[in-house]
Protein backbone atom coordinates (compact mmCIF):
# COMPACT_ATOMS: atom_id res chain seq x y z
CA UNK A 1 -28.52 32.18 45.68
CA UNK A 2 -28.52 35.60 44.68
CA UNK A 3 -30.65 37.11 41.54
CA UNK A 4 -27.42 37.87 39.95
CA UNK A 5 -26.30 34.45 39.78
CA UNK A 6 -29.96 33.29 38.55
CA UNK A 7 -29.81 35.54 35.43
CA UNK A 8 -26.49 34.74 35.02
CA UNK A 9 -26.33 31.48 32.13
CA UNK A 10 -24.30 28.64 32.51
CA UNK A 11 -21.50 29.05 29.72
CA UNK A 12 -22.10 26.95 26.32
CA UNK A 13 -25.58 27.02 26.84
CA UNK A 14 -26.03 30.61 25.82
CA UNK A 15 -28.71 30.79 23.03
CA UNK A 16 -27.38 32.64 19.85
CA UNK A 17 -28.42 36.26 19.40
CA UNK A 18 -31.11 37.04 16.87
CA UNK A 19 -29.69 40.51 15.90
CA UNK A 20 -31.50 42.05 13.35
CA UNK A 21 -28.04 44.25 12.50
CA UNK A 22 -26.79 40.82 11.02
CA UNK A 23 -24.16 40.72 13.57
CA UNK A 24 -23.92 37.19 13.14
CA UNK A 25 -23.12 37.09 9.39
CA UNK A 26 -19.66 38.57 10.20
CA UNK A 27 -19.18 35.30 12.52
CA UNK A 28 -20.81 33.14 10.11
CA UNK A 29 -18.26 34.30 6.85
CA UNK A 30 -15.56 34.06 9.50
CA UNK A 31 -16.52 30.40 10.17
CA UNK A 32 -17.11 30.01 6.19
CA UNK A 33 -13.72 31.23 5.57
CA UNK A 34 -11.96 29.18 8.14
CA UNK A 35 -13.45 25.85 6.71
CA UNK A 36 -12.29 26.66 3.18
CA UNK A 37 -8.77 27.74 4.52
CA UNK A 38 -8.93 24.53 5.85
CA UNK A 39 -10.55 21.92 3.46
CA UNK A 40 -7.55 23.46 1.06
CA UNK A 41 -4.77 22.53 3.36
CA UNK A 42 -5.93 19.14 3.33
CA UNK A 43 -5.99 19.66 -0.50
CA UNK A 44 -2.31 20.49 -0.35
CA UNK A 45 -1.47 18.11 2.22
CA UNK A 46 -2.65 15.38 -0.17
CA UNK A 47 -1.13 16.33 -3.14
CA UNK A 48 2.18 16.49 -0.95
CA UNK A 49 1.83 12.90 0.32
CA UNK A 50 1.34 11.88 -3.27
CA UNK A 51 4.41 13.25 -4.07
CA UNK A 52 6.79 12.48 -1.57
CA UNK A 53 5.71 9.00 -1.89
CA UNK A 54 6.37 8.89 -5.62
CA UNK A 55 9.74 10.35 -5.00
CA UNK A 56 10.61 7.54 -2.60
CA UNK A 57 9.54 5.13 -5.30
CA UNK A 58 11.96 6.78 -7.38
CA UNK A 59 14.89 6.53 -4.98
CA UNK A 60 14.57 3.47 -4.39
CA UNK A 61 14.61 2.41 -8.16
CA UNK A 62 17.39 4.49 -8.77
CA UNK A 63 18.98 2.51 -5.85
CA UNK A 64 18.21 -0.90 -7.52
CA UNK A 65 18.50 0.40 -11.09
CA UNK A 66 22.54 1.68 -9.95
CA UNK A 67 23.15 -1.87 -8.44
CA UNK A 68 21.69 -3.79 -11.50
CA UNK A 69 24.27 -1.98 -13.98
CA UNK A 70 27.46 -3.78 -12.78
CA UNK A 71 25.55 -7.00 -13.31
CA UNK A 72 24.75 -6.00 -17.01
CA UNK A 73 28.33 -5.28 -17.63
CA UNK A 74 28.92 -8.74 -16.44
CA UNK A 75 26.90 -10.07 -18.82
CA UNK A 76 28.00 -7.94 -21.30
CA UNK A 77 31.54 -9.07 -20.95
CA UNK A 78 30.25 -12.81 -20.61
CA UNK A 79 28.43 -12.47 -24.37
CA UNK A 80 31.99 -11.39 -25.28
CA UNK A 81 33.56 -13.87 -24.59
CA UNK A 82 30.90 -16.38 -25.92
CA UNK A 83 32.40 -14.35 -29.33
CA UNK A 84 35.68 -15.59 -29.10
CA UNK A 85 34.50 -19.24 -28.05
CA UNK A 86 36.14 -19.15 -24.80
CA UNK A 87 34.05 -21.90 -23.31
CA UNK A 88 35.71 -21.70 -19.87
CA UNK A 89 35.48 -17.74 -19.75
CA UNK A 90 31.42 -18.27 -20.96
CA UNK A 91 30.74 -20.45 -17.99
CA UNK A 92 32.66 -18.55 -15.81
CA UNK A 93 31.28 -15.13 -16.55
CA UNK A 94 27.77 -16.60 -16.66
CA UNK A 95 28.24 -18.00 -12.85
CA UNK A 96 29.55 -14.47 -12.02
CA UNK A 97 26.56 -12.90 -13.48
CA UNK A 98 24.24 -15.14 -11.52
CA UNK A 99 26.34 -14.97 -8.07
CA UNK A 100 26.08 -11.53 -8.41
CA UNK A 101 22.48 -10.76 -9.33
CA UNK A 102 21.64 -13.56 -6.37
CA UNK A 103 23.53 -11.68 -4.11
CA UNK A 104 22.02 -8.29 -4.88
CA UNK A 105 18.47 -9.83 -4.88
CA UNK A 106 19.47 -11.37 -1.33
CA UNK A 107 20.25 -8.05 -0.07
CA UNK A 108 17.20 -6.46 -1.36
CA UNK A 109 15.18 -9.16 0.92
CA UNK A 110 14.34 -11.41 -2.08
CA UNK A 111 14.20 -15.38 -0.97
CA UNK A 112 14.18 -18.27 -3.30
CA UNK A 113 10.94 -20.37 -1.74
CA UNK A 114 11.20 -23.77 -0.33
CA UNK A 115 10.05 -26.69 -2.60
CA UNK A 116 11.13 -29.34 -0.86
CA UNK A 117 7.89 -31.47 0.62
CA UNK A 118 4.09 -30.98 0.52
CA UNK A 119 3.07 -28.79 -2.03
CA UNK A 120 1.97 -25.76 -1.10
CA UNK A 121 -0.86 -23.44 -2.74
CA UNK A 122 -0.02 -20.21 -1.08
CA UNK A 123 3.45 -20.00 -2.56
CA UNK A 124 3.54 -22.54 -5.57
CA UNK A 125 1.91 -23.09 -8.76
CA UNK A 126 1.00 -26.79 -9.80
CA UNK A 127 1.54 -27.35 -13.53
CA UNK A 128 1.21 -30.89 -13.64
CA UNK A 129 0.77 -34.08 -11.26
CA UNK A 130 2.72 -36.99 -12.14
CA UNK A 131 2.30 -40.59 -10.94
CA UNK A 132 5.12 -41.27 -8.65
CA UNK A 133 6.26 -43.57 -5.61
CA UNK A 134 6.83 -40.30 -3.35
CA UNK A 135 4.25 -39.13 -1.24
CA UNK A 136 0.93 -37.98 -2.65
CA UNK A 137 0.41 -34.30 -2.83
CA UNK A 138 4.71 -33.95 -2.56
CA UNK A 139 6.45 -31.45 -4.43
CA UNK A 140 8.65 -33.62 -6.65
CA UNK A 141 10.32 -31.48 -9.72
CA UNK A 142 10.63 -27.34 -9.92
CA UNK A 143 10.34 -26.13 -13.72
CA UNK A 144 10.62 -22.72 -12.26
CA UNK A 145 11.80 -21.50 -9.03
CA UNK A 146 9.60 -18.97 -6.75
CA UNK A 147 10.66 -15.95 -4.88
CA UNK A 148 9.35 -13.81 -1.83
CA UNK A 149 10.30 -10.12 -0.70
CA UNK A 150 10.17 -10.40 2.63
CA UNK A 151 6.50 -12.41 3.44
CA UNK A 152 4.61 -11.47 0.05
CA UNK A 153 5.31 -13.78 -2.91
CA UNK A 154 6.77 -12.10 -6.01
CA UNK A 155 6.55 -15.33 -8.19
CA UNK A 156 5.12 -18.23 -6.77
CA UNK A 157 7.20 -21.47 -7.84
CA UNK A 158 5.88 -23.70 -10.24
CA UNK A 159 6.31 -27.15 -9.52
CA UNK A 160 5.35 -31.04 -10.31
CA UNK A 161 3.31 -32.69 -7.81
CA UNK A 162 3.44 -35.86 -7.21
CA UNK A 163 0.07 -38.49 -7.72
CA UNK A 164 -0.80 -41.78 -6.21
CA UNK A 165 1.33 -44.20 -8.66
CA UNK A 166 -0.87 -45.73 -11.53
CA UNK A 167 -2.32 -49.21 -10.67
CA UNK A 168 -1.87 -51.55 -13.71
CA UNK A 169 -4.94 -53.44 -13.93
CA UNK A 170 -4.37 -57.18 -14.32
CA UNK A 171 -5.15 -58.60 -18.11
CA UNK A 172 -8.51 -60.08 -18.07
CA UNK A 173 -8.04 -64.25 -19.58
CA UNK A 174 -9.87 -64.66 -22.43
């Protein structure tokens, strides 16, 4: 090895200058700068996030909110004809309203949940047990069906569960 290789230091290992000019402040405010430059992108990146995600939110409410309407004239035109007492038209217009707002609701992911068999706490609600000769711990009435979008429950449904049947206790002779 040669003395100008010794004297030479390995690079990144360099030990920082101690000018007394202040050379280094320059590098230093440089540095500063740079870090504020970029803590305020992130600042703006942020606030962009937020707000393209709010405007998806809004598109897709405007989405649902433009497929509801037809629905509510339905409706609107089945409460007419409740007016007049057209029975027939009522019921009619009242099953159109519902095929249609199950049918949008379908294609919008939303499921009616399954109540047929064991009860089940992750997607219904117990509001009663009742004795009964089904199987214990069976779903066996729905006062309210449930609903999931996609995997997540919306409305859990809230069912009647059956109980062991009631025993009657033999009359004691007196």
């Amino acid at each position: 090895m040669n003395e100008e290789q010794r004297e030479r230091p390995v690079p990144g290992t360099e030990e920082p200058s101690q000018a007394p000019d202040g050379g280094d402040a320059s590098s230093d405010a440089a540095a500063d700068d740079r870090l504020l430059r970029l803590a305020a992108d992130f600042e703006n990146y942020k606030k962009r996030a937020a707000r393209e995600r709010q405007e998806y939110v809004q598109l897709a409410n405007e989405r649902l909110i433009a497929e509801l309407i037809p629905i509510l004239d339905d409706l609107e035109r089945a409460l007419a004809a409740a007016e007049q007492h057209q029975e027939a038209q009522l019921e009619e217009g009242v099953s159109l309203v519902h095929r249609s707002l199950a049918a949008l609701l379908e294609r919008h992911g939303v499921r009616p949940i399954e109540t047929e068999g064991k009860f089940d706490p992750h997607v219904h609600e117990a509001l009663l047990t009742q004795p009964s000769e089904a199987e214990e711990g069976s779903v066996i009435d729905v006062a309210q069906k449930g609903y999931k979008l996609g995997e997540r429950v919306v409305r859990p449904a809230r069912v009647v569960v059956a109980a062991p049947p009631v025993q009657e206790e033999p009359e004691a002779d007196a």
